[in-house]
Protein backbone atom coordinates (compact mmCIF):
# COMPACT_ATOMS: atom_id res chain seq x y z
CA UNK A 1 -9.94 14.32 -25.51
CA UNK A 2 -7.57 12.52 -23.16
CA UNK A 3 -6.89 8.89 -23.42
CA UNK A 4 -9.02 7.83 -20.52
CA UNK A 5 -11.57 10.77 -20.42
CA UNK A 6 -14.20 8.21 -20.02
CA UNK A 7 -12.29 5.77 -17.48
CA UNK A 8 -13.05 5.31 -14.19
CA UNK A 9 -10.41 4.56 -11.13
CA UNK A 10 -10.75 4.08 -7.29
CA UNK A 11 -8.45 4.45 -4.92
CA UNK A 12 -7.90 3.97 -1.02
CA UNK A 13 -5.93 6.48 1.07
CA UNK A 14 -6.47 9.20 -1.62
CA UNK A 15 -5.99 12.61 0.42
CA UNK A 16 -2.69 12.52 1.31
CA UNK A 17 0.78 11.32 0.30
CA UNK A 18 0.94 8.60 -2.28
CA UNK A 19 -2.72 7.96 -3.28
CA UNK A 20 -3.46 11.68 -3.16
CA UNK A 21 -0.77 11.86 -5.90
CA UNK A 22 -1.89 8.59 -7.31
CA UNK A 23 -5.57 10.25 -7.53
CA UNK A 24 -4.07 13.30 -8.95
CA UNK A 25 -1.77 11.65 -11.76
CA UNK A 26 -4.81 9.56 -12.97
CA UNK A 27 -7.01 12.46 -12.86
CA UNK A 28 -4.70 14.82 -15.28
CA UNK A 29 -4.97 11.26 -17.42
CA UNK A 30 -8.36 12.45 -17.67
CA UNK A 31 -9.90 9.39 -15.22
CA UNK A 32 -12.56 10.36 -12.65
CA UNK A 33 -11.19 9.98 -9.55
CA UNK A 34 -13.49 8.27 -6.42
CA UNK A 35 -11.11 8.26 -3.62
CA UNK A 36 -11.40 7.39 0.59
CA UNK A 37 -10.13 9.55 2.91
CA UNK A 38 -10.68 9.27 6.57
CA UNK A 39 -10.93 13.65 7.04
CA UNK A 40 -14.15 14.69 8.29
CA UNK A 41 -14.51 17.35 5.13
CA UNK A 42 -13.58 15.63 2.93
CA UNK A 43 -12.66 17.34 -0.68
CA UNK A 44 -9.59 17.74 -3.62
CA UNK A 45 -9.87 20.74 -4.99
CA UNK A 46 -10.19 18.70 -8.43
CA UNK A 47 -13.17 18.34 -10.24
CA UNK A 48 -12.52 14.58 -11.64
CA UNK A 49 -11.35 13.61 -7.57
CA UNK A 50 -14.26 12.59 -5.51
CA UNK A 51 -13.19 11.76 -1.95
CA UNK A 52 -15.80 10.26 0.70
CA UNK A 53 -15.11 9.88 4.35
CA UNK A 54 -14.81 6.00 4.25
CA UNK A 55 -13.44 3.25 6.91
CA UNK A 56 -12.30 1.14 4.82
CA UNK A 57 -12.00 -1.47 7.87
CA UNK A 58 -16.31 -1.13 8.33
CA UNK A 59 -17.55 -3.78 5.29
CA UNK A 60 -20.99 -1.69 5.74
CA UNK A 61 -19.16 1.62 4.82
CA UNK A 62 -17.28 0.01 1.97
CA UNK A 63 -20.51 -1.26 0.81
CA UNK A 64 -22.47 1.85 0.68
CA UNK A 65 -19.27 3.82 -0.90
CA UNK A 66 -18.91 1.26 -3.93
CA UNK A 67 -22.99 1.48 -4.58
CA UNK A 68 -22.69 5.24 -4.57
CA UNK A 69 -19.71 5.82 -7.04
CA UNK A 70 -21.57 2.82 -9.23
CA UNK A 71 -24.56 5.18 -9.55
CA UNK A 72 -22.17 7.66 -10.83
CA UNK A 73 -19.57 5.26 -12.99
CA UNK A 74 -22.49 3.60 -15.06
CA UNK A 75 -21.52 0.66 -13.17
CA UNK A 76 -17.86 0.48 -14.22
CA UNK A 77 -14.68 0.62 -12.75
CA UNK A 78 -11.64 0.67 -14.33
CA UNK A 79 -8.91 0.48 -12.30
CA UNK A 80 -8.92 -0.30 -8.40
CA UNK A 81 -5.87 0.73 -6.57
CA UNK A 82 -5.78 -0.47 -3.05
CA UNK A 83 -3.43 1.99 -1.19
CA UNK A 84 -4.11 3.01 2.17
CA UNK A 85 -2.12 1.07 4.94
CA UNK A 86 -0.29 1.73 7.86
CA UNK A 87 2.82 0.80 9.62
CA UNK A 88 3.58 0.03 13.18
CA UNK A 89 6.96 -0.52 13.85
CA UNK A 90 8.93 -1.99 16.83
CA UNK A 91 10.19 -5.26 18.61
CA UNK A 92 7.44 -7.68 17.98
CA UNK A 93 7.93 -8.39 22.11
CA UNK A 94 6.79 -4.38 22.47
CA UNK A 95 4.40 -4.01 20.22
CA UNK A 96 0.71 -4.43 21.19
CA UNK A 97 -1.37 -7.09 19.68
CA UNK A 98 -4.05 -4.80 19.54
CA UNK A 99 -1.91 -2.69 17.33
CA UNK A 100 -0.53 -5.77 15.04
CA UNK A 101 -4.67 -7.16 14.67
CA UNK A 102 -5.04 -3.06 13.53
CA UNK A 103 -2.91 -3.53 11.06
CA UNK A 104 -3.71 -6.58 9.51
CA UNK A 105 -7.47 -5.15 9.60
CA UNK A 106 -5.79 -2.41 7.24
CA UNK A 107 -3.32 -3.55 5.16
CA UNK A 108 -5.08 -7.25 4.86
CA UNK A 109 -8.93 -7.27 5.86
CA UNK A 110 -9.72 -3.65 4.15
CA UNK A 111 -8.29 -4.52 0.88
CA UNK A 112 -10.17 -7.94 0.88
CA UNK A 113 -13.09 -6.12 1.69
CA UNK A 114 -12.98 -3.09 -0.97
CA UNK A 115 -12.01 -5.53 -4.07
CA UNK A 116 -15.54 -7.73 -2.90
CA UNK A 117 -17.77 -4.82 -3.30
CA UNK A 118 -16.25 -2.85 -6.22
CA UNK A 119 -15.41 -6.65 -8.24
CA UNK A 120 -19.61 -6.36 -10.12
CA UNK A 121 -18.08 -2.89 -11.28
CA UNK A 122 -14.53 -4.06 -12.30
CA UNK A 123 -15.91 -7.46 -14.16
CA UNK A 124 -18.22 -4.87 -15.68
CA UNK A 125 -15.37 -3.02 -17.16
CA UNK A 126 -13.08 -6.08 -17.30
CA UNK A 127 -10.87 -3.64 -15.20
CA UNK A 128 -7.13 -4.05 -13.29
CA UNK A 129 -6.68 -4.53 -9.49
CA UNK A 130 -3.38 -2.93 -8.56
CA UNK A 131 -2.19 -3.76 -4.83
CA UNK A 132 0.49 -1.46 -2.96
CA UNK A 133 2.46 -4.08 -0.81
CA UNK A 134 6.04 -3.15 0.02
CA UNK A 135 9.12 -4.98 -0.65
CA UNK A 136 9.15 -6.08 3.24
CA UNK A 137 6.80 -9.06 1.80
CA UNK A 138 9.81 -10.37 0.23
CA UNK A 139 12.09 -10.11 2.91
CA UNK A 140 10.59 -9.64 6.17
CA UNK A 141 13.17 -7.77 8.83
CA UNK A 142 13.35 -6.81 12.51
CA UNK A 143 11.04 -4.52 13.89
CA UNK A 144 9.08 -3.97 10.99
CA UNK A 145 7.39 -6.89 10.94
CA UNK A 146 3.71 -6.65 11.49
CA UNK A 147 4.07 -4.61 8.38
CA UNK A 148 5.67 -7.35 6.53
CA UNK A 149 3.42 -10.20 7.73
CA UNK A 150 0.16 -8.26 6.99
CA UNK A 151 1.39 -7.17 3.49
CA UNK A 152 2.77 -11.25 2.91
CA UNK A 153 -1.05 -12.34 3.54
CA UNK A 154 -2.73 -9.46 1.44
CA UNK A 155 -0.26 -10.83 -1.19
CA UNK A 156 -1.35 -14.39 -0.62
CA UNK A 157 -4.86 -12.94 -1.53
CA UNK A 158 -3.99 -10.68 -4.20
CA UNK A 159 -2.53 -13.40 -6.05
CA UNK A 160 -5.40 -15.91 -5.37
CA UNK A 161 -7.71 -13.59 -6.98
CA UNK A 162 -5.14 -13.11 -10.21
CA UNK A 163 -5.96 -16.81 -10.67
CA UNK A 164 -9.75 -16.52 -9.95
CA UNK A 165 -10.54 -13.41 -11.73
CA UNK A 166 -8.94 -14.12 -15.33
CA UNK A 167 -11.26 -15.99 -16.34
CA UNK A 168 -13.54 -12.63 -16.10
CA UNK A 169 -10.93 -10.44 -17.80
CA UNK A 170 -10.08 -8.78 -14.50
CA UNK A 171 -6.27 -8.39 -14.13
CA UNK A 172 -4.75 -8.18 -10.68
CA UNK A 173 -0.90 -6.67 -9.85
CA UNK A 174 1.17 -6.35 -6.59
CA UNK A 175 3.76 -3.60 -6.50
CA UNK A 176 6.70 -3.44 -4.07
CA UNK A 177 7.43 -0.08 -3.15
CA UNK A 178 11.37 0.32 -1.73
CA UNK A 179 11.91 3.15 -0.02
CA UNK A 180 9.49 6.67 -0.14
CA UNK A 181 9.30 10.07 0.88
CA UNK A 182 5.40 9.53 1.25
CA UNK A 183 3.26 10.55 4.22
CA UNK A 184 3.37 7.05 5.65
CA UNK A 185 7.37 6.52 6.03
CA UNK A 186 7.17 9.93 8.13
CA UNK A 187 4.18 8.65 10.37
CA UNK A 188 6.65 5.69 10.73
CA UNK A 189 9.53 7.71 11.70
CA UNK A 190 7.49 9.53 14.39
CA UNK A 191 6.35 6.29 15.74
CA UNK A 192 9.96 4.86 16.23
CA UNK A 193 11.05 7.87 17.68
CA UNK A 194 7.84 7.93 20.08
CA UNK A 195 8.70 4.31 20.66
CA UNK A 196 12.24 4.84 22.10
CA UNK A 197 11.05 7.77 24.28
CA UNK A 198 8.63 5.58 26.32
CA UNK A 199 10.87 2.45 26.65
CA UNK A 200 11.42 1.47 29.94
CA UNK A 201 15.17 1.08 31.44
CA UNK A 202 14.70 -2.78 30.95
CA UNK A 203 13.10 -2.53 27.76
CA UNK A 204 16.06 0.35 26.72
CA UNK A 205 18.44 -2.53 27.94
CA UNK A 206 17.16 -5.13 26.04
CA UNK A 207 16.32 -3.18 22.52
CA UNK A 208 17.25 0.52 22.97
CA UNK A 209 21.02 0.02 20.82
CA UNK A 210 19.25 -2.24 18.25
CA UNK A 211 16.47 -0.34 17.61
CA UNK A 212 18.07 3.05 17.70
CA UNK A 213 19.95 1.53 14.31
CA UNK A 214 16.98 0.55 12.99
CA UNK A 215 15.49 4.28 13.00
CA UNK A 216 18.55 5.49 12.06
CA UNK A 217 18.54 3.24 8.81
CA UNK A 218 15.00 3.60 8.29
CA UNK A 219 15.12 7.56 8.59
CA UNK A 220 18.29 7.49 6.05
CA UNK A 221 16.39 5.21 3.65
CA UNK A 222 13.18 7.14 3.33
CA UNK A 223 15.56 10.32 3.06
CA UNK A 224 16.52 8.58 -0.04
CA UNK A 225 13.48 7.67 -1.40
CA UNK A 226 11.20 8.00 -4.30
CA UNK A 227 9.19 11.60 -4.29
CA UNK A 228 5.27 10.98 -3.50
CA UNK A 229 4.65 12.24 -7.35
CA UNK A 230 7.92 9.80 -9.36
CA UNK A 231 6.49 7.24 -7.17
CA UNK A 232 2.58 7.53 -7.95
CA UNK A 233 3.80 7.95 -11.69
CA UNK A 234 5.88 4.55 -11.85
CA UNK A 235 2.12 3.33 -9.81
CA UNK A 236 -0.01 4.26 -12.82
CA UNK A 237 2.89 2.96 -15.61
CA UNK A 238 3.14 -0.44 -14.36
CA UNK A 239 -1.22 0.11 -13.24
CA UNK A 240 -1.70 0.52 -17.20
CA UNK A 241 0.91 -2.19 -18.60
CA UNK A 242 -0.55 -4.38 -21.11
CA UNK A 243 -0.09 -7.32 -20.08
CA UNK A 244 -0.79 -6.80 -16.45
CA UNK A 245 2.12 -7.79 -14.61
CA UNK A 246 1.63 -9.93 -11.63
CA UNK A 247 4.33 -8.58 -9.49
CA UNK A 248 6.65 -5.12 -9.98
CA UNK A 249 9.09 -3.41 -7.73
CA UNK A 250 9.27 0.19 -7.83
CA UNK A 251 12.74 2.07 -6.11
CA UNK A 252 16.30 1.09 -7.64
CA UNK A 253 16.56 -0.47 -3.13
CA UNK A 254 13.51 -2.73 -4.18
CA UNK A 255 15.11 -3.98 -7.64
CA UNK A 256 18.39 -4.60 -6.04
CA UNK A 257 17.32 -6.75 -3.06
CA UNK A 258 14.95 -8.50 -5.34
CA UNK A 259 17.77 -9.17 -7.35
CA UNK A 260 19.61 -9.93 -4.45
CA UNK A 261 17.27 -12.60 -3.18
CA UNK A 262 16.88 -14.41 -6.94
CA UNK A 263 21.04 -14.96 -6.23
CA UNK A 264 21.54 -15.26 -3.23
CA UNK A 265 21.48 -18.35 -0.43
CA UNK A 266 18.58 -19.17 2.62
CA UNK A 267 22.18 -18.52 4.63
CA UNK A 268 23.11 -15.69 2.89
CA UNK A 269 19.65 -13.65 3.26
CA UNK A 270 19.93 -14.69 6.90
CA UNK A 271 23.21 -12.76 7.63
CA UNK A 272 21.84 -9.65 5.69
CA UNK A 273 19.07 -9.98 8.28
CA UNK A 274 21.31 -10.34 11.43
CA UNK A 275 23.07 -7.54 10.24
CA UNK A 276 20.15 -5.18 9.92
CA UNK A 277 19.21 -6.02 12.89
């Protein structure tokens, strides 16, 4: 009988790229698996993975999904892993609003919303809240920063409820992901590269050089990223630490600029910036 044959885990984003290997890893654990996906047919191909078509942005949808998998978990969740999010890169001047509120509904509003309804199941099971940020919380850059500011405030959150929840046994951890070769990254990579193609000859003048070595340094990063699968497994490791720590950083890029800003001057992160830029 596996160690967690009678464990139960949720997790956002779970039918493709990071949380469908996430999902996977936790299901060969022997977990059952409820999962979100956003696909119209929604289905895993693994018995202990049981995806619903869920927004997680809707608080009624959200609602409904966590009373349906508590009718099937007994009314206990294990471990919640709050991993869907999406990126919009791009000069903040560019970028829609619409598109930055989108993403904060996402990456900040969604996982508010999911830890609310499943927290009667978690307090239940005294369970562990595990939050996928990215290491741009730490150190925020040009033209990714709706990404940064929206996973800076879900942080803010996350680590208010750390404090609140203890008390109930209910552990929360943030992981910083470096650099990936998950779905998401490539999305990314599309969108920059859509982004350039519609700039207009003032907007090419103003940001086209800049940006251009942004992609490029983005594209070469994710190129040498974590797989999907080392990544989701370095996910469940630190998910399953006892104690729970509050903050991890998963990539060797993510440990070193951690490191990097624990030793390093205001004025000396600032350069690293401008030259990034």
């Amino acid at each position: 009988m596996n160690e967690h044959e009678s464990s139960t885990a949720v997790v956002t984003g779970a039918a493709s790229g990071l949380g469908k290997d996430i999902a996977e890893e936790l299901a060969a654990k022997g977990y059952t698996v409820y999962g979100t996906t956003l696909s119209s047919e929604p289905a895993s191909g693994n018995p202990r993975i049981v995806l619903s078509r869920v927004d997680i942005t809707n608080p009624d949808a959200v609602r409904t999904w966590a009373e349906n998998v508590a009718a099937k978990s007994g009314g206990k969740v294990n471990l919640l892993i709050n991993n869907a999010g999406i990126l919009t890169p791009g000069p903040l001047e560019l970028v829609p609003l619409d598109a930055i509120r989108q993403e904060f509904e996402v990456n900040t509003f969604a996982p508010l919303t999911v830890v609310n309804a499943f927290l009667p199941q978690l307090r239940a099971a005294q369970g562990r809240i595990v939050q996928i940020s990215t290491i741009s919380a730490a150190f925020p850059m040009a033209f990714n920063a709706p990404s940064a500011a929206s996973k800076i405030a879900v942080e803010a959150l996350m680590k208010a409820y750390r404090t609140e929840l203890h008390r109930f046994g209910v552990e929360v951890t943030i992981i910083q992901p470096g650099s990936m070769l998950t779905g998401g990254p490539a999305k990314s990579a599309a969108l920059l590269g859509q982004l350039t193609n519609t700039l207009t000859d003032d907007q090419r003048e103003l940001y086209g050089e800049a940006l251009a070595r942004f992609a490029a340094g983005f594209n070469d990063g994710q190129a040498k990223g974590l797989t999907s699968a080392a990544a989701a497994a370095e996910v469940i490791d630190i998910a399953e630490r006892i104690p729970a720590p509050s903050t991890a950083t998963i990539g060797d890029d993510a440990a070193q600029l951690v490191q990097f800003l624990r030793t390093s001057t205001a004025e000396e992160q600032d350069a690293l910036r401008l030259t990034l830029a």
